[in-house]
C-alpha atoms as a PDB file:
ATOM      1  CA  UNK A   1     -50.498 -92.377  17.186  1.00  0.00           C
ATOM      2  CA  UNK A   2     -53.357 -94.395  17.988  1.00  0.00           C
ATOM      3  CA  UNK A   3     -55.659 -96.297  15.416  1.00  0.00           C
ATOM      4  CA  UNK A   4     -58.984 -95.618  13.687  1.00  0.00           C
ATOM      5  CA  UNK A   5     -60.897 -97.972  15.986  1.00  0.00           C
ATOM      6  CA  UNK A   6     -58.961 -96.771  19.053  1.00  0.00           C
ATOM      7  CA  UNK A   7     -59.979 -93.325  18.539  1.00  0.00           C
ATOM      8  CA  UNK A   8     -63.402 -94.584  17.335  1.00  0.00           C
ATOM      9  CA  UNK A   9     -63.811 -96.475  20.703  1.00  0.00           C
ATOM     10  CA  UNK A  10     -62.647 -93.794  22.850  1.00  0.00           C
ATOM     11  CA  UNK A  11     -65.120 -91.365  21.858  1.00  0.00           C
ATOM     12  CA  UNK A  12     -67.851 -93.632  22.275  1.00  0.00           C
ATOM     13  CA  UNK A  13     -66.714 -93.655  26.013  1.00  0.00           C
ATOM     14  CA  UNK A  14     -66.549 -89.810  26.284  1.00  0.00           C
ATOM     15  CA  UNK A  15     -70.079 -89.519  25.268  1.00  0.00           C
ATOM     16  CA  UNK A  16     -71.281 -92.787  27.167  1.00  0.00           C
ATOM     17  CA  UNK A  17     -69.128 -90.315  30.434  1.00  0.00           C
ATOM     18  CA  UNK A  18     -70.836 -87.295  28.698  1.00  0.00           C
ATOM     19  CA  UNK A  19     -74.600 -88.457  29.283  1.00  0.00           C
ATOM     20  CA  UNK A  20     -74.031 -89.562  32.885  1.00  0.00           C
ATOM     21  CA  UNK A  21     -72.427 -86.546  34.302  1.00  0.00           C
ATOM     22  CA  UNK A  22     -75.087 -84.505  32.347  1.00  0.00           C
ATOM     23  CA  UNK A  23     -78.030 -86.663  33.873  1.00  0.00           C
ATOM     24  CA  UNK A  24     -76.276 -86.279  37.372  1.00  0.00           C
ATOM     25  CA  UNK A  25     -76.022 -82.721  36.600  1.00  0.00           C
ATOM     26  CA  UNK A  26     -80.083 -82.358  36.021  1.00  0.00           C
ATOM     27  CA  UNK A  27     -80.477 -84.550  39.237  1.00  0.00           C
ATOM     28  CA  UNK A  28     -78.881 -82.832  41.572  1.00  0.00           C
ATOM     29  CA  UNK A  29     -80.545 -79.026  39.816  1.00  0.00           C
ATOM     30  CA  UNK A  30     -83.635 -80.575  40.721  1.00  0.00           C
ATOM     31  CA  UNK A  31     -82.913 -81.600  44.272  1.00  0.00           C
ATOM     32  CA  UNK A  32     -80.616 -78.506  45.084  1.00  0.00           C
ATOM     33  CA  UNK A  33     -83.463 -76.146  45.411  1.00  0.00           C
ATOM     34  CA  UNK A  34     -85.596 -77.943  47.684  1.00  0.00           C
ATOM     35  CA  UNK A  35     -82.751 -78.618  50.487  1.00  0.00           C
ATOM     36  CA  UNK A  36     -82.235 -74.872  49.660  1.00  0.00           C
ATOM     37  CA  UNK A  37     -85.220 -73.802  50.396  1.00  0.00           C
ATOM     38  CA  UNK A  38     -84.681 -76.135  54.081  1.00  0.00           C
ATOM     39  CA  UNK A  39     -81.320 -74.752  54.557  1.00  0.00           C
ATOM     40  CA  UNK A  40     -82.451 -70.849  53.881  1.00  0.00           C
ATOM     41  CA  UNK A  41     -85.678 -71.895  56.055  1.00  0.00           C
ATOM     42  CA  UNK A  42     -83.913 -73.175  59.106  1.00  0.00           C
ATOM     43  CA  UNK A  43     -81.433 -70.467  59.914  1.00  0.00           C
ATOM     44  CA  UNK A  44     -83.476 -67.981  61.229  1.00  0.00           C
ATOM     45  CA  UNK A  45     -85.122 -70.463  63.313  1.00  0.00           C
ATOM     46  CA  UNK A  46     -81.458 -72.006  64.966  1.00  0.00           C
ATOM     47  CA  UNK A  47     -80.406 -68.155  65.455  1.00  0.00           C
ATOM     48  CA  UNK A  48     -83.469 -66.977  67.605  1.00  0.00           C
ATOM     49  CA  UNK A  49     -82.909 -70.123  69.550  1.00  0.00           C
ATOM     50  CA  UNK A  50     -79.422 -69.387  69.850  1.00  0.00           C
ATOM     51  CA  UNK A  51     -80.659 -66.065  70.873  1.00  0.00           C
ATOM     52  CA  UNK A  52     -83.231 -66.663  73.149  1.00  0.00           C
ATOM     53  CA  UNK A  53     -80.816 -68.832  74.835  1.00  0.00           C
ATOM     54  CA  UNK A  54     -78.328 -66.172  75.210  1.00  0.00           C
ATOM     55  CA  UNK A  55     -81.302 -63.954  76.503  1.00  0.00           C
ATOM     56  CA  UNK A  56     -82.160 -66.283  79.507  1.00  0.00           C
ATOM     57  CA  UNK A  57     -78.591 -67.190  80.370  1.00  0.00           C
ATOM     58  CA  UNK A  58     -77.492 -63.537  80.472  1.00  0.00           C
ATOM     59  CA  UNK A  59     -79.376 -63.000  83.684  1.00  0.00           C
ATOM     60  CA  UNK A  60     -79.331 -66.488  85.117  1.00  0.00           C
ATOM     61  CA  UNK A  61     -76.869 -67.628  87.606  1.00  0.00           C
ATOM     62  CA  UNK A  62     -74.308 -70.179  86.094  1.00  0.00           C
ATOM     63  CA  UNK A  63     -73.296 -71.928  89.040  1.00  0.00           C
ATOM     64  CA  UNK A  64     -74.688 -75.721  88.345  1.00  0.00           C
ATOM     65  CA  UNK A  65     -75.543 -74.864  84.841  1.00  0.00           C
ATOM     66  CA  UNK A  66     -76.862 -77.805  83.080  1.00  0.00           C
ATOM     67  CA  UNK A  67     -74.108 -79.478  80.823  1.00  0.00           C
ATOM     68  CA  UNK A  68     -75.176 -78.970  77.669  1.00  0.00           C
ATOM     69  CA  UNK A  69     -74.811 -75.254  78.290  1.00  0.00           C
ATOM     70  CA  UNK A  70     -71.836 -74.925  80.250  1.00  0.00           C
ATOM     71  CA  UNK A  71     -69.688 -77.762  79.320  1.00  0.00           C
ATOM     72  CA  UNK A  72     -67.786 -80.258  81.432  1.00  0.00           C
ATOM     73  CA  UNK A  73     -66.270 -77.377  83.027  1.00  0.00           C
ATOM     74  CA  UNK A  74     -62.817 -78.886  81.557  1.00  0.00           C
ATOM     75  CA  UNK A  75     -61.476 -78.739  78.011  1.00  0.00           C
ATOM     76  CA  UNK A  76     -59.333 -81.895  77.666  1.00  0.00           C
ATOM     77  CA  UNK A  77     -61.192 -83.992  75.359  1.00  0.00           C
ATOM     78  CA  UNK A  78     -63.013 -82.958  72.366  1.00  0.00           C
ATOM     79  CA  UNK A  79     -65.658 -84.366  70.030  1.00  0.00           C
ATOM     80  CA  UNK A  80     -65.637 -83.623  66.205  1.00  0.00           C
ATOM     81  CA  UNK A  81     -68.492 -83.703  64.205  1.00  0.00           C
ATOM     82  CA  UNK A  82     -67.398 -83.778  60.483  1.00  0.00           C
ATOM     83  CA  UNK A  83     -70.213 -84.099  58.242  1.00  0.00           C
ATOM     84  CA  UNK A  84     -69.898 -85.218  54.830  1.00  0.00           C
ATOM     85  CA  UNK A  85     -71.741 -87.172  52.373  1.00  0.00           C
ATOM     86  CA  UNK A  86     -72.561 -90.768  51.297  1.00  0.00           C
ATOM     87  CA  UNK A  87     -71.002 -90.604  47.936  1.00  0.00           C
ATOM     88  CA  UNK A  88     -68.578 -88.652  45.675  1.00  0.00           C
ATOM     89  CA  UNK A  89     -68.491 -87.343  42.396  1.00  0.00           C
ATOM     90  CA  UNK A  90     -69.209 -83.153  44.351  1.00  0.00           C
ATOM     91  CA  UNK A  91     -66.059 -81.368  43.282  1.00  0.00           C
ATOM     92  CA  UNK A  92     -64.298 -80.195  46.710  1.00  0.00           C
ATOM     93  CA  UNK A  93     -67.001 -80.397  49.573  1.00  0.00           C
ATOM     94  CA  UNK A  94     -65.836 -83.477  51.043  1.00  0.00           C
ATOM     95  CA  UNK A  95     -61.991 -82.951  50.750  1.00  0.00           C
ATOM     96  CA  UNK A  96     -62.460 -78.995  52.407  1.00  0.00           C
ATOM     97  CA  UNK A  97     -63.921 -80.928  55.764  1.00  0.00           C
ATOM     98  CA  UNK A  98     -61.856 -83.719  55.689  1.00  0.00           C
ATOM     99  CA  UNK A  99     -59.097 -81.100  55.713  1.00  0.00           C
ATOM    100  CA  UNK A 100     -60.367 -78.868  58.170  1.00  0.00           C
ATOM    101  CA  UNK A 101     -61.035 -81.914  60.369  1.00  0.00           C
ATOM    102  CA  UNK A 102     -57.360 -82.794  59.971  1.00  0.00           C
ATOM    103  CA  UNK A 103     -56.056 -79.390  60.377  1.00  0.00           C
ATOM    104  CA  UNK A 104     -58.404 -79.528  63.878  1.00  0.00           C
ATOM    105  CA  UNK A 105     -57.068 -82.859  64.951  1.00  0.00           C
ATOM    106  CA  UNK A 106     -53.506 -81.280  64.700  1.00  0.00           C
ATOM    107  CA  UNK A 107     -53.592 -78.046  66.529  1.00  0.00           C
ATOM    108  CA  UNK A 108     -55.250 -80.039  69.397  1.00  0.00           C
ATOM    109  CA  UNK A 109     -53.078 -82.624  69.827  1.00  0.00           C
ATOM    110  CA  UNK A 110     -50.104 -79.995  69.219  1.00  0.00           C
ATOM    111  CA  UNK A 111     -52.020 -78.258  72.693  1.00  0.00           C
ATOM    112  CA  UNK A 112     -52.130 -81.408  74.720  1.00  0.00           C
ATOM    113  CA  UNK A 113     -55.806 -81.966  74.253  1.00  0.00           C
ATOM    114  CA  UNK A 114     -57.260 -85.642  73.069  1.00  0.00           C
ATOM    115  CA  UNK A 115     -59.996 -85.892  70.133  1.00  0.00           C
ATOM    116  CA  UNK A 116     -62.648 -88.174  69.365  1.00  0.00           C
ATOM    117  CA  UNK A 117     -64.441 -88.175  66.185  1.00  0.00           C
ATOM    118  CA  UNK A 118     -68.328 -88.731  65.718  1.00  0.00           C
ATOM    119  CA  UNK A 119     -68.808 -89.044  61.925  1.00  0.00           C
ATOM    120  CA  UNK A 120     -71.547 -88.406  59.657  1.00  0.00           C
ATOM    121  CA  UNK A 121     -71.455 -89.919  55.990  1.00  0.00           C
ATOM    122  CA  UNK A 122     -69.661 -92.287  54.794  1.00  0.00           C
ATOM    123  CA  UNK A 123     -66.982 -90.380  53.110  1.00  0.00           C
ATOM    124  CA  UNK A 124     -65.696 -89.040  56.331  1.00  0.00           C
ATOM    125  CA  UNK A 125     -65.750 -92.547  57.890  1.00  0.00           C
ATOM    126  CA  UNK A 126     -63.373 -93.887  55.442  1.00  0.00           C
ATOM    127  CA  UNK A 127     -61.294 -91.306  54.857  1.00  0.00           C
ATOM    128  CA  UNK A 128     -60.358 -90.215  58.335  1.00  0.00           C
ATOM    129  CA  UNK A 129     -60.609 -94.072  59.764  1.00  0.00           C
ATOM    130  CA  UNK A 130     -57.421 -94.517  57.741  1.00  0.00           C
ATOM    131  CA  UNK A 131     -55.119 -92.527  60.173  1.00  0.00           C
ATOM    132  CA  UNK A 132     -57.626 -91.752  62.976  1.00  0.00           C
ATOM    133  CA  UNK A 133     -59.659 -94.568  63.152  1.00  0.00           C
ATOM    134  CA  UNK A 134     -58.805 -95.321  66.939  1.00  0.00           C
ATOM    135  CA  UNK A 135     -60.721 -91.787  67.637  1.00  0.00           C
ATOM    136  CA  UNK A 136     -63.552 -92.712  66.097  1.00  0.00           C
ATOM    137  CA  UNK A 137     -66.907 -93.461  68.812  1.00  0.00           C
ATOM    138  CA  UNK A 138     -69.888 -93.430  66.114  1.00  0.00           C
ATOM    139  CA  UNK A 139     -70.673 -93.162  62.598  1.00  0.00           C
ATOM    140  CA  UNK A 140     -73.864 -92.104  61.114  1.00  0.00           C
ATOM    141  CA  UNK A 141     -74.291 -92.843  57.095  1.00  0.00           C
ATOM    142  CA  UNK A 142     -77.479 -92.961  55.062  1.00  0.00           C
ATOM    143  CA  UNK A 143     -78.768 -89.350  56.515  1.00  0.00           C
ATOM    144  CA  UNK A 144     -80.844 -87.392  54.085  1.00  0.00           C
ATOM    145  CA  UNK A 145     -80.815 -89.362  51.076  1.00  0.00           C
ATOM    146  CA  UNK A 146     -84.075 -87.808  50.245  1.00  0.00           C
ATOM    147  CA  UNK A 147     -84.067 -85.221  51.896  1.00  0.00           C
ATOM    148  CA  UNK A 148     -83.051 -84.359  55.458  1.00  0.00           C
ATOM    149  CA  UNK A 149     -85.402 -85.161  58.529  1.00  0.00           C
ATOM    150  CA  UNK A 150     -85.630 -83.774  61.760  1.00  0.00           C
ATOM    151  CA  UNK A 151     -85.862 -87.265  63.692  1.00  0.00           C
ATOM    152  CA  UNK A 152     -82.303 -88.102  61.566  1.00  0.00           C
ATOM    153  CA  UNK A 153     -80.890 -84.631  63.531  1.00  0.00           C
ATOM    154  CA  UNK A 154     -82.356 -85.734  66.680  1.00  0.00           C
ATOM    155  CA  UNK A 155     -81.050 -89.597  66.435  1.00  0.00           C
ATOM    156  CA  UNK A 156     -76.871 -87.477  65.922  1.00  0.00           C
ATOM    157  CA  UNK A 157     -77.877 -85.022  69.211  1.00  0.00           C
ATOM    158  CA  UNK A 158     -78.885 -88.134  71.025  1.00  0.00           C
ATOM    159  CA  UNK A 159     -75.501 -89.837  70.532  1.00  0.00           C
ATOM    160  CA  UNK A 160     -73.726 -86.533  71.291  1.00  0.00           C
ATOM    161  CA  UNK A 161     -76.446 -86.265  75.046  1.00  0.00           C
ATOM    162  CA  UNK A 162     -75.328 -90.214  75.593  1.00  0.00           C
ATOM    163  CA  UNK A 163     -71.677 -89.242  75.007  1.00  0.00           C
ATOM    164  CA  UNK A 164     -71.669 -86.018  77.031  1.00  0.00           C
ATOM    165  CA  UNK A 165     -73.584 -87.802  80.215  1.00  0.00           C
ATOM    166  CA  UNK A 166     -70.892 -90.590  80.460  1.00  0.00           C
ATOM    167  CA  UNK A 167     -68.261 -88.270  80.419  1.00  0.00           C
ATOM    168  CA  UNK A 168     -66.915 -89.074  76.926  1.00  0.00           C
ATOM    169  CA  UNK A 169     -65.807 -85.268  75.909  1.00  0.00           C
ATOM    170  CA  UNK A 170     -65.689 -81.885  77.694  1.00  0.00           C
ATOM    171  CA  UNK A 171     -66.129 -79.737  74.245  1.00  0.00           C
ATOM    172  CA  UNK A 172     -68.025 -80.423  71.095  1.00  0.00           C
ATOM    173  CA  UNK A 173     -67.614 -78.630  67.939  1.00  0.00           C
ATOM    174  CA  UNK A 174     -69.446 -79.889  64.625  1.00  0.00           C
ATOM    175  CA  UNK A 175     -68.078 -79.071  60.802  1.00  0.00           C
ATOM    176  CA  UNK A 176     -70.012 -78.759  57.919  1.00  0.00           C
ATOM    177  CA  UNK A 177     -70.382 -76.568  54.913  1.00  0.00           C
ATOM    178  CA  UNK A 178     -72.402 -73.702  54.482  1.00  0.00           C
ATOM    179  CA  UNK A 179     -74.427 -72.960  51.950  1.00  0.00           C
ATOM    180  CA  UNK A 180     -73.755 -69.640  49.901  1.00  0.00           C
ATOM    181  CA  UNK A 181     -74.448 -70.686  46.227  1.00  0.00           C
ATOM    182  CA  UNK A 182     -73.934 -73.701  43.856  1.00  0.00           C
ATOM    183  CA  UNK A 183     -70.640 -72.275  43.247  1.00  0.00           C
ATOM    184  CA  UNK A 184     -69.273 -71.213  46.770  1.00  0.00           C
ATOM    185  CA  UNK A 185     -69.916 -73.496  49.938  1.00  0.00           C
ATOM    186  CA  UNK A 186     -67.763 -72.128  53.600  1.00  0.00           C
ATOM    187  CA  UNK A 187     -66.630 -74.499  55.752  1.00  0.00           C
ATOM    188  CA  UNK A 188     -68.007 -73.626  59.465  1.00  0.00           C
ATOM    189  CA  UNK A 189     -66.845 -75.069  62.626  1.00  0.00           C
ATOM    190  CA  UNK A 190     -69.617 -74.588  65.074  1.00  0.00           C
ATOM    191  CA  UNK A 191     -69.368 -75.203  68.794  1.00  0.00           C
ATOM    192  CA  UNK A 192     -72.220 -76.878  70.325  1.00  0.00           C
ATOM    193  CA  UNK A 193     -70.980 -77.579  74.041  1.00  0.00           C
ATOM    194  CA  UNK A 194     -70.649 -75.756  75.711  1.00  0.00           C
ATOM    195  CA  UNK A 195     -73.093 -73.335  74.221  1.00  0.00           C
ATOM    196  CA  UNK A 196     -71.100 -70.420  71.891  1.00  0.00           C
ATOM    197  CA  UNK A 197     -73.173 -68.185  70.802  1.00  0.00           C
ATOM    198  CA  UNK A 198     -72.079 -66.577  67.555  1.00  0.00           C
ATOM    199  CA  UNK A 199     -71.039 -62.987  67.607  1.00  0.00           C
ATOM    200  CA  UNK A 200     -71.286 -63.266  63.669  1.00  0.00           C
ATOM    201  CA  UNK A 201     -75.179 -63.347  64.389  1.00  0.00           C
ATOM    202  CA  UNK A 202     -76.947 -60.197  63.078  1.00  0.00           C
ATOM    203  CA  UNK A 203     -78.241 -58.378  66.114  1.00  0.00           C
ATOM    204  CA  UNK A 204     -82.054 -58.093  66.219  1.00  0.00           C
ATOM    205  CA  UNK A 205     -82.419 -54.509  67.100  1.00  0.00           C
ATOM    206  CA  UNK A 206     -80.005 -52.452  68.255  1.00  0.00           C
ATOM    207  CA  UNK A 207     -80.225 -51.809  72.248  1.00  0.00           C
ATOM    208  CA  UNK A 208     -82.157 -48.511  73.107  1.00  0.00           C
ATOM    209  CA  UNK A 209     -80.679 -46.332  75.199  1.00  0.00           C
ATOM    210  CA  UNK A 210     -81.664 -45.801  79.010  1.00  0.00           C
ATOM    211  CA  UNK A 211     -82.096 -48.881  81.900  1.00  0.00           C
ATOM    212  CA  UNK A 212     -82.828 -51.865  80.173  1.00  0.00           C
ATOM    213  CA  UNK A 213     -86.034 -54.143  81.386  1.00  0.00           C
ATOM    214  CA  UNK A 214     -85.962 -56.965  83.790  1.00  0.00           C
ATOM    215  CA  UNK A 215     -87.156 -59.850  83.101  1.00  0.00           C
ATOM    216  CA  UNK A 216     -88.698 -62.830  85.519  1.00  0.00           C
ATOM    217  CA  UNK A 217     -89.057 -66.078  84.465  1.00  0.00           C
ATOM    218  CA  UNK A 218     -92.156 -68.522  85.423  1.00  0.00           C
ATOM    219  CA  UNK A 219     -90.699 -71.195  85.510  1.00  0.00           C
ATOM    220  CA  UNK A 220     -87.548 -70.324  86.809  1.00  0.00           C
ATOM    221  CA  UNK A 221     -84.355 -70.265  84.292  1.00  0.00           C
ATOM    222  CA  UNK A 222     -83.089 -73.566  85.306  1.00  0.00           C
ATOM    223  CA  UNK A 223     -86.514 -75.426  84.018  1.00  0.00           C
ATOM    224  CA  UNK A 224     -86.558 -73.501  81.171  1.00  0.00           C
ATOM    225  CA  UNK A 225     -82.706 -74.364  79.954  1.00  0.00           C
ATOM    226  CA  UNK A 226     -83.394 -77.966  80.550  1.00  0.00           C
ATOM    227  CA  UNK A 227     -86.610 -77.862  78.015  1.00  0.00           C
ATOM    228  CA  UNK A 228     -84.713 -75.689  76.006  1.00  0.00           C
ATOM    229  CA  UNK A 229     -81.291 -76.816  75.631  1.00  0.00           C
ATOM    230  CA  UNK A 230     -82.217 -80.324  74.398  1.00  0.00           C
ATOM    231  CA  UNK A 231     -84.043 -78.805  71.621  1.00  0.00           C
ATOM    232  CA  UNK A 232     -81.612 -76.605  70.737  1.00  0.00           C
ATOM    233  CA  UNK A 233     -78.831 -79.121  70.423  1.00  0.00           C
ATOM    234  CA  UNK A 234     -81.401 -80.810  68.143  1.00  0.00           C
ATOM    235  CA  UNK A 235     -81.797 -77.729  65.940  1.00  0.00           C
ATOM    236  CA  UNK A 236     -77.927 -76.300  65.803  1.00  0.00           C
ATOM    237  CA  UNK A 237     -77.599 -80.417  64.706  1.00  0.00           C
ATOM    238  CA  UNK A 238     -80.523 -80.074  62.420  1.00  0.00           C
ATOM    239  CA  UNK A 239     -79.377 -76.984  60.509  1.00  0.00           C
ATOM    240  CA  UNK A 240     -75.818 -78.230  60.031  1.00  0.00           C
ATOM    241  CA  UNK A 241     -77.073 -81.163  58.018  1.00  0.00           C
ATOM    242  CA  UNK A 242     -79.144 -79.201  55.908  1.00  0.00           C
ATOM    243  CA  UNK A 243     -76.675 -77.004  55.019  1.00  0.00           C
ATOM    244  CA  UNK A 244     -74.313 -79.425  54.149  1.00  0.00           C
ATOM    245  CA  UNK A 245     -77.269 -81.173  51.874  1.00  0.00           C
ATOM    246  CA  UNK A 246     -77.683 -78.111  50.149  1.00  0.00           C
ATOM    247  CA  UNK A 247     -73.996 -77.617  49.941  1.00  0.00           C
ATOM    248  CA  UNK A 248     -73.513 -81.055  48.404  1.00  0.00           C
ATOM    249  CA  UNK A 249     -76.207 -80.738  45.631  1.00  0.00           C
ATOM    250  CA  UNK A 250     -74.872 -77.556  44.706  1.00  0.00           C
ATOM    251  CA  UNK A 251     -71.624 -78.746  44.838  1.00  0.00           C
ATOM    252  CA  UNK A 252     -72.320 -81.892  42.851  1.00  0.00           C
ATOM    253  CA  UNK A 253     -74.103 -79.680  39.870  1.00  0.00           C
ATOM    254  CA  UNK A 254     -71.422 -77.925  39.538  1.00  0.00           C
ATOM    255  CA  UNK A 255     -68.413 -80.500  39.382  1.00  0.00           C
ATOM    256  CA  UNK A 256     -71.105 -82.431  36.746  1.00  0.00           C
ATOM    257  CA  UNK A 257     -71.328 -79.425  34.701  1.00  0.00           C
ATOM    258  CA  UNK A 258     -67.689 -78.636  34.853  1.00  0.00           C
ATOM    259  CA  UNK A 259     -67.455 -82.443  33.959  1.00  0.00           C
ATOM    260  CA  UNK A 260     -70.082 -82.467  30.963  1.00  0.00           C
ATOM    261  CA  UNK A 261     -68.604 -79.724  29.389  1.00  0.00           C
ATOM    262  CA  UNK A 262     -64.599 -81.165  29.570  1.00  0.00           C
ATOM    263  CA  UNK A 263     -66.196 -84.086  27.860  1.00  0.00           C
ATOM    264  CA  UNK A 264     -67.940 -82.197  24.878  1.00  0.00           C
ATOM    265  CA  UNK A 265     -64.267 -80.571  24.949  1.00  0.00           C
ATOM    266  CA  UNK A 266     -62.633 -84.170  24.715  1.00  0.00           C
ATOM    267  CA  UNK A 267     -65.012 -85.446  22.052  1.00  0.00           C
ATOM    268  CA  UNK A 268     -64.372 -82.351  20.012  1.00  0.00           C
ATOM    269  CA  UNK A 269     -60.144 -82.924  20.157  1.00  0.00           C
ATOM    270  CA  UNK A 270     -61.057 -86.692  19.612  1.00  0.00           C
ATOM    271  CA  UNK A 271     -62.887 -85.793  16.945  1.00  0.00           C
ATOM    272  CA  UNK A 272     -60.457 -83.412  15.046  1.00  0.00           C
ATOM    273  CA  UNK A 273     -57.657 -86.159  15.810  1.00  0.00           C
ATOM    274  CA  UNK A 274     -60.188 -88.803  14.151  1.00  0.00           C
ATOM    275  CA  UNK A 275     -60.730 -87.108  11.033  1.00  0.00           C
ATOM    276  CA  UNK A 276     -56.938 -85.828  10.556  1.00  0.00           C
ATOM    277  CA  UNK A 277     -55.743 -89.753  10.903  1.00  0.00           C
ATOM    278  CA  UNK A 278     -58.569 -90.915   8.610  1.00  0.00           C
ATOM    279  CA  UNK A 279     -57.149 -87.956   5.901  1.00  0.00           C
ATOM    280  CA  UNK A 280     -53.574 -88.735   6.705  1.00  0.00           C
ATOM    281  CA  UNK A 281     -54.496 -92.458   5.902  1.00  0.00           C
ATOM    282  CA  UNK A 282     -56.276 -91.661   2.897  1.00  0.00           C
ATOM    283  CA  UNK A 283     -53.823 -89.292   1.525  1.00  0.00           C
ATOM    284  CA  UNK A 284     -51.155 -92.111   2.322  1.00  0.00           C
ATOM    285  CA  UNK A 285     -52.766 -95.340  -0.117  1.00  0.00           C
ATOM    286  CA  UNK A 286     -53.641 -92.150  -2.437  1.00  0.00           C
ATOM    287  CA  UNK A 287     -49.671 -91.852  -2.618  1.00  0.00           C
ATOM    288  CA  UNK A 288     -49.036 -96.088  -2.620  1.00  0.00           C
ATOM    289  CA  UNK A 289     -51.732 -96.495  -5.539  1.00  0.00           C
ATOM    290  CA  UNK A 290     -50.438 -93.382  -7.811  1.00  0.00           C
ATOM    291  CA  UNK A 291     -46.822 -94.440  -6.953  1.00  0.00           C
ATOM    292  CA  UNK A 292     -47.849 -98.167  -8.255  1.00  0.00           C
ATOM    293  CA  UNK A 293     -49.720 -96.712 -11.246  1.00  0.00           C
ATOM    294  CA  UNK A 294     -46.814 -94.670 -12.243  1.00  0.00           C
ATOM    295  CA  UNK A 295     -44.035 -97.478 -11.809  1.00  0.00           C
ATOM    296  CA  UNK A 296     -46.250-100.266 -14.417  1.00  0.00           C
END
């Protein structure tokens, strides 16, 4: 059984642990709602470009459809985006993309295909550079430390425009988590090139009945997908890192608050255990002194 001063010293730790995780806790409440508020802001925005994208290339031609919308026109190599964070100490959120990452990884190679791996944050840099570190072509760490920034998305899609125009992958796919609640963050895989739109996607109105309008385009489609496609690559980019900053802060406030209250628990089991050794060692010189007192 440990000691007094053991026990003594050990709950001083607890609460020294206690008052961290509790502080980390009220940080990351305070930034969760603001990247929130981003996250909630920006998905209606990335679906009507996603639809308005759609729109145009359902009655445009796709023979030489720019690359960013059609692809490669192969699907032999592809490019994983895993985004993570910076630091630790967020319960699961990390570990569920590093393992959907891995899971990826597999089932392509398993097909034949080969994978390279753009990564953004530092956690999924040193965790997947371990076993896969020959697949890895850039790394982006320090993004949204504040909070997330549009030129930070557009720095990632740039990489991913430099990699696609030398030919370095024929299908792109990024990972993050998406935001649902503080409790509950979904892993999404979301293909970027070529362009997938995503069924899941609410429709806007349903279609009316009767022939449907046609529509002419000044300029012609082709002008207006090479304006547009940039941007959207930007914005899809954009939207996955600020769900996955809203994903970590809720995710951290949670693991802290799980944490702060197993360490009230702790100090409270300590504490029993510190007073029952104190009264068992009490009780025992009670017993040595009356058992001297009776034998003179």
């Amino acid at each position: 059984m440990a000691g007094l001063k053991e026990l003594k010293t050990r709950i001083a730790s607890v609460k020294s642990t206690q008052k961290i995780t509790s502080a980390m806790k009220m940080v990351a409440a305070s930034r969760l709602r603001r990247a929130q508020e981003a996250a909630e802001a920006a998905r209606p925005y990335a679906a009507r470009m996603a639809r308005m994208i759609g729109s145009i290339v359902t009655g445009a031609s796709t023979d030489g459809a720019p690359a960013l919308l059609a692809g490669t026109g192969k699907d032999d190599i592809h490019l994983l985006i895993p985004v993570t964070s910076d630091r630790g100490l967020c319960g699961g959120f990390n570990a569920s993309i590093i393992r959907e990452t891995r899971r990826r990884i597999k089932a392509l190679e398993d097909d034949g295909k080969t994978v390279k791996l753009l990564c953004v944050g530092r956690k999924s840099r040193d965790i997947l550079r371990r076993e896969h570190g020959d697949k890895m072509v850039e790394t982006f760490t320090g993004i949204g430390r504040s909070v997330v920034q549009l030129d930070e998305a557009q720095m990632v899609a740039a990489e991913v425009r430099r990699l696609l125009g030398e030919g370095e992958f024929d299908v792109c796919t990024v990972i993050f988590n998406r935001f649902v609640s503080a409790m509950t963050q979904v892993v999404t895989p979301q293909q970027l090139i070529p362009v997938l739109l995503d069924e899941n996607e609410p429709a806007e109105e349903e279609a009316p009945d009767g022939p449907q309008a046609s529509y002419e385009y000044e300029p012609s489609e082709a002008d207006i997908l090479d304006n547009l496609l940039p941007a959207n690559l930007d914005v899809q980019i954009f939207r996955a890192l600020l769900e996955s900053a809203a994903s970590e802060h809720g995710a951290r406030m949670t693991a802290m608050d799980n944490a702060t209250r197993n360490a009230g628990d702790m100090i409270d089991d300590l504490t029993m255990t510190f007073n029952r050794t104190r009264q068992a060692r009490i009780t025992s010189e009670l017993i040595e002194i009356i058992s001297g007192a009776e034998a003179v």
